[in-house]
C-alpha atoms as a PDB file:
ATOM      1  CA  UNK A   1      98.662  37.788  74.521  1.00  0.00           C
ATOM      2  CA  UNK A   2     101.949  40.596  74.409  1.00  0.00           C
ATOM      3  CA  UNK A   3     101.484  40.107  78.034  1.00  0.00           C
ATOM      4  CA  UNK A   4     102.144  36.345  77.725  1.00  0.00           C
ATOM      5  CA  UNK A   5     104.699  36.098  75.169  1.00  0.00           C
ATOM      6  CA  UNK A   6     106.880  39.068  77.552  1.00  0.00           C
ATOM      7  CA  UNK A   7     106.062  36.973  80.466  1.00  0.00           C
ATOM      8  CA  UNK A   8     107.354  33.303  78.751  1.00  0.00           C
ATOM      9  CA  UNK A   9     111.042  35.506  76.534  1.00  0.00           C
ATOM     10  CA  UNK A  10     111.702  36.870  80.465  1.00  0.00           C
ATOM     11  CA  UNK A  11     111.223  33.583  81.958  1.00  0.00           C
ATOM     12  CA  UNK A  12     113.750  32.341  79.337  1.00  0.00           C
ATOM     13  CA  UNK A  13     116.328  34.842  79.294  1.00  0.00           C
ATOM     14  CA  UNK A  14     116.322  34.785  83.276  1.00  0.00           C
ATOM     15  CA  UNK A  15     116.583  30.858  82.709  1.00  0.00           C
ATOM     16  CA  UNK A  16     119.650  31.778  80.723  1.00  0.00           C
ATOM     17  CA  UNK A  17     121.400  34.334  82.707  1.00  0.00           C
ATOM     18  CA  UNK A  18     121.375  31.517  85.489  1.00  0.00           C
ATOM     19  CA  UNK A  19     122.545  28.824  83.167  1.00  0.00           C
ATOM     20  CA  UNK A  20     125.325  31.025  82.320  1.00  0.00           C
ATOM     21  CA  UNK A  21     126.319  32.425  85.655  1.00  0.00           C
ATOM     22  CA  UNK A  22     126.268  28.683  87.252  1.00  0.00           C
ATOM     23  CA  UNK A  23     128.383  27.344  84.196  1.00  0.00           C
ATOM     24  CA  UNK A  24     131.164  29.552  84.684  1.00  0.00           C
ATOM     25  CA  UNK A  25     131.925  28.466  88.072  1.00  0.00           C
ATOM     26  CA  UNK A  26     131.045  24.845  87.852  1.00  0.00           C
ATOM     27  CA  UNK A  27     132.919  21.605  87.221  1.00  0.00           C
ATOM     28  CA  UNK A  28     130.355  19.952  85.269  1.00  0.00           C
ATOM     29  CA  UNK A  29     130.781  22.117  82.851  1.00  0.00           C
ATOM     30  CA  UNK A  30     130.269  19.935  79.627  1.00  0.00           C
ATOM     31  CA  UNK A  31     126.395  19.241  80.175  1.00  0.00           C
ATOM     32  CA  UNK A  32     125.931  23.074  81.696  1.00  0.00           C
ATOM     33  CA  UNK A  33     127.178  24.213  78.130  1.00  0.00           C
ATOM     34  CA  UNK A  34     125.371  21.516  76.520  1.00  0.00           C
ATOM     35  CA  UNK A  35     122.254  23.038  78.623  1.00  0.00           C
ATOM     36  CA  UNK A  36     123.111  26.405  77.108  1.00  0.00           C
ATOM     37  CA  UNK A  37     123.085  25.419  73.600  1.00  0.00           C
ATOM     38  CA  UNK A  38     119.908  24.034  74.184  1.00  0.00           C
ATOM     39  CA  UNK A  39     118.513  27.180  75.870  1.00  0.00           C
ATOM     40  CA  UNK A  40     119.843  29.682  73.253  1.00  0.00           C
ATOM     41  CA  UNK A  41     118.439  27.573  70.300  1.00  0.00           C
ATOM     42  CA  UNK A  42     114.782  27.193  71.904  1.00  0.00           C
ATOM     43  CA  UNK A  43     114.935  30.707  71.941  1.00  0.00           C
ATOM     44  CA  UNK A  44     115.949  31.310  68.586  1.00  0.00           C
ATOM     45  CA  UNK A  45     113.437  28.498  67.193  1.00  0.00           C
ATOM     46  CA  UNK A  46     110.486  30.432  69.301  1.00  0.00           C
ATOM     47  CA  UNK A  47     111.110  33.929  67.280  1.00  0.00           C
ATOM     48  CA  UNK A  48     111.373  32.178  64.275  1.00  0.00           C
ATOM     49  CA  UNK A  49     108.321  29.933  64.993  1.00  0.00           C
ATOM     50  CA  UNK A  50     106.591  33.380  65.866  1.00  0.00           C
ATOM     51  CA  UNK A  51     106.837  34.462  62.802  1.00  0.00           C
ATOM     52  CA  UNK A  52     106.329  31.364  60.684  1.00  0.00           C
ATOM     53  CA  UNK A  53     103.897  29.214  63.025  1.00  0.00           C
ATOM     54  CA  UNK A  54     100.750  29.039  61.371  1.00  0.00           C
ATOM     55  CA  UNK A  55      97.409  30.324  63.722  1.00  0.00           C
ATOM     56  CA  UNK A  56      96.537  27.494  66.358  1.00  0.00           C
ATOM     57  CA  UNK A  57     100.005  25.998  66.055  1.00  0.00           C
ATOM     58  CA  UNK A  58     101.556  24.882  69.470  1.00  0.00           C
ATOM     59  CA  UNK A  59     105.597  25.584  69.869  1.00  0.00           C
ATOM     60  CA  UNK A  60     106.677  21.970  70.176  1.00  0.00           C
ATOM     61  CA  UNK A  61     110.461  22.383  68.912  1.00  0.00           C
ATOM     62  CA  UNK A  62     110.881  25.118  71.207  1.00  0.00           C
ATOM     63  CA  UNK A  63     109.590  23.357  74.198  1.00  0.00           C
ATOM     64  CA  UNK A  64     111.254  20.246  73.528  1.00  0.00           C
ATOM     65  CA  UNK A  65     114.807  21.939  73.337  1.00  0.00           C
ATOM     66  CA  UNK A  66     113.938  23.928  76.204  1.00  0.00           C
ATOM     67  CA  UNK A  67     113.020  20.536  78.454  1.00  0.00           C
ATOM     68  CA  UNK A  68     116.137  19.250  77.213  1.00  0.00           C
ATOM     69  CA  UNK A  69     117.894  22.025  78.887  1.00  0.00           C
ATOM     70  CA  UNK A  70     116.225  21.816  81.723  1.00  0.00           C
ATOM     71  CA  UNK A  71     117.222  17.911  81.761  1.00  0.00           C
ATOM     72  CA  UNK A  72     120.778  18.724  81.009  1.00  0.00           C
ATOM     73  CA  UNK A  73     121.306  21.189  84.032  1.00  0.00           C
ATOM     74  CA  UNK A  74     119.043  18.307  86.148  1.00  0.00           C
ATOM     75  CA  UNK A  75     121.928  15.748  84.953  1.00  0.00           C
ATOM     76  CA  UNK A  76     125.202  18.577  85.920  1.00  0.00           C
ATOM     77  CA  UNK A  77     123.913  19.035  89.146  1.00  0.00           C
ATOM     78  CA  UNK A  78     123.023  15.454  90.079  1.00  0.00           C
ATOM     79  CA  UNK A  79     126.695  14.414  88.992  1.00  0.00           C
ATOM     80  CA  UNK A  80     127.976  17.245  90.941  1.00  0.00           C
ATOM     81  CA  UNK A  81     126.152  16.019  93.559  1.00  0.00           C
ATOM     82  CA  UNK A  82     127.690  12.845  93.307  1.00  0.00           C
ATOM     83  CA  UNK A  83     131.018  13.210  92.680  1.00  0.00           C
ATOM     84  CA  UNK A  84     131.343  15.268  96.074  1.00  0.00           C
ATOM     85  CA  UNK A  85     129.407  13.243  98.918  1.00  0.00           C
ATOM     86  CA  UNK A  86     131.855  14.585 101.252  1.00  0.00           C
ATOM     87  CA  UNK A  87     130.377  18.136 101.366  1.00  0.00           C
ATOM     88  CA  UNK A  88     126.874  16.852 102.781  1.00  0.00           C
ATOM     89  CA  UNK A  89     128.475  15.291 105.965  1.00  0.00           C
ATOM     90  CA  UNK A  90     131.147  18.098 106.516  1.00  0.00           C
ATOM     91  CA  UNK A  91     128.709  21.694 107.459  1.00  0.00           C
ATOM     92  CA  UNK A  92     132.197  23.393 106.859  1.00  0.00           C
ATOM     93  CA  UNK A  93     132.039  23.063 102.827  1.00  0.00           C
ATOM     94  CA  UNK A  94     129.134  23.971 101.203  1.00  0.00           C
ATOM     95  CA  UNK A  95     128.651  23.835  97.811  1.00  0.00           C
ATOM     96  CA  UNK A  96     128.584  27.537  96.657  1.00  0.00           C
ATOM     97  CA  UNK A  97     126.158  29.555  94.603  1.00  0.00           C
ATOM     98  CA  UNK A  98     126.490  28.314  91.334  1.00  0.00           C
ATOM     99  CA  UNK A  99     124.857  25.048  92.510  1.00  0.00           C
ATOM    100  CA  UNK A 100     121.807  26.664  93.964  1.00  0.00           C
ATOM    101  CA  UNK A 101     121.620  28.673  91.012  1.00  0.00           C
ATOM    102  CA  UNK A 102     121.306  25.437  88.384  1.00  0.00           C
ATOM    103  CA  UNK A 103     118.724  23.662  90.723  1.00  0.00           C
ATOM    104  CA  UNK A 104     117.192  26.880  90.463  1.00  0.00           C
ATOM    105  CA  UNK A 105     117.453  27.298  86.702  1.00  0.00           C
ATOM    106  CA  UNK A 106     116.232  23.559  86.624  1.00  0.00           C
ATOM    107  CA  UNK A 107     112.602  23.854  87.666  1.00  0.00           C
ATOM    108  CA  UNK A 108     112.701  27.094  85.263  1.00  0.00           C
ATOM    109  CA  UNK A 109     113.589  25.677  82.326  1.00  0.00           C
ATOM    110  CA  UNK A 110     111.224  22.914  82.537  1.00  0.00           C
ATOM    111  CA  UNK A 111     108.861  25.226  83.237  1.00  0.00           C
ATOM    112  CA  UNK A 112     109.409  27.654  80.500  1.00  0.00           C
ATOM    113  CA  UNK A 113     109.386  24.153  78.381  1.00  0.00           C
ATOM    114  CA  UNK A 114     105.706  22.675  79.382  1.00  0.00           C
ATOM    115  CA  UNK A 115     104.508  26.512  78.921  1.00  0.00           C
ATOM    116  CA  UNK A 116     105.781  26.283  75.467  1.00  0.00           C
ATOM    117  CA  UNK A 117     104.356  23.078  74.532  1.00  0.00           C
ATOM    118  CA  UNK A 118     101.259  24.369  75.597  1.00  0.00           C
ATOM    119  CA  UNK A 119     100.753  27.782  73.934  1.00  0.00           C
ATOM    120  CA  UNK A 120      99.091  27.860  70.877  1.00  0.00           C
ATOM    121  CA  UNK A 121      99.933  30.701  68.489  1.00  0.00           C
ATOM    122  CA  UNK A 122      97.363  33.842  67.694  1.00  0.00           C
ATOM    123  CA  UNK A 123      96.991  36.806  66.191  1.00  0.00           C
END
């Protein structure tokens, strides 16, 4: 069980460094902060459902912020996507690292989220 609950706080801090790393350098910014927020308080909701969670209780709260950040970086990089169709036609621009990173914190994050919803708490 340490094993697991190690295994699911690295998942979500290494959801988090990406989140922040890709924000910084975006233009979407408003939904990659908005991701953030979302990110930092599933983490703060799973410590204090750790501690308060009664035996056999699932983490809903926490997964269902933590799917919301994962929709929220989903949404930045789609309209980022959007708003420059110019870059898939021309192999000269590319669209840097900070947009790989949020399609790769995407599938994390949603990830982290469902593994949430699913673990139960026990002693």
């Amino acid at each position: 069980m340490l094993l697991l609950l190690l295994g699911i706080i690295v998942l979500h801090v290494a959801v988090l460094v990406l989140l922040f790393v890709s924000t910084i350098v975006s233009s979407v910014q408003a939904t990659m902060i908005l991701s953030i927020i979302f990110s930092v308080l599933s983490l703060f909701l799973f410590f204090c459902q750790l501690f308060t969670l009664t035996k056999g209780g699932r983490f809903y709260i926490t997964g269902v912020f933590q799917i919301l950040a994962g929709l929220c970086v989903m949404s930045a990089a789609s309209i980022y996507t959007v708003r420059h169709p110019e870059w898939h036609l021309n192999s000269e621009n590319s669209y840097g690292f900070a947009y790989i990173l949020a399609w790769v914190a995407f599938p994390l994050a949603l990830l982290s989220g469902v593994i949430y919803v699913i673990l139960r708490k026990r002693e």
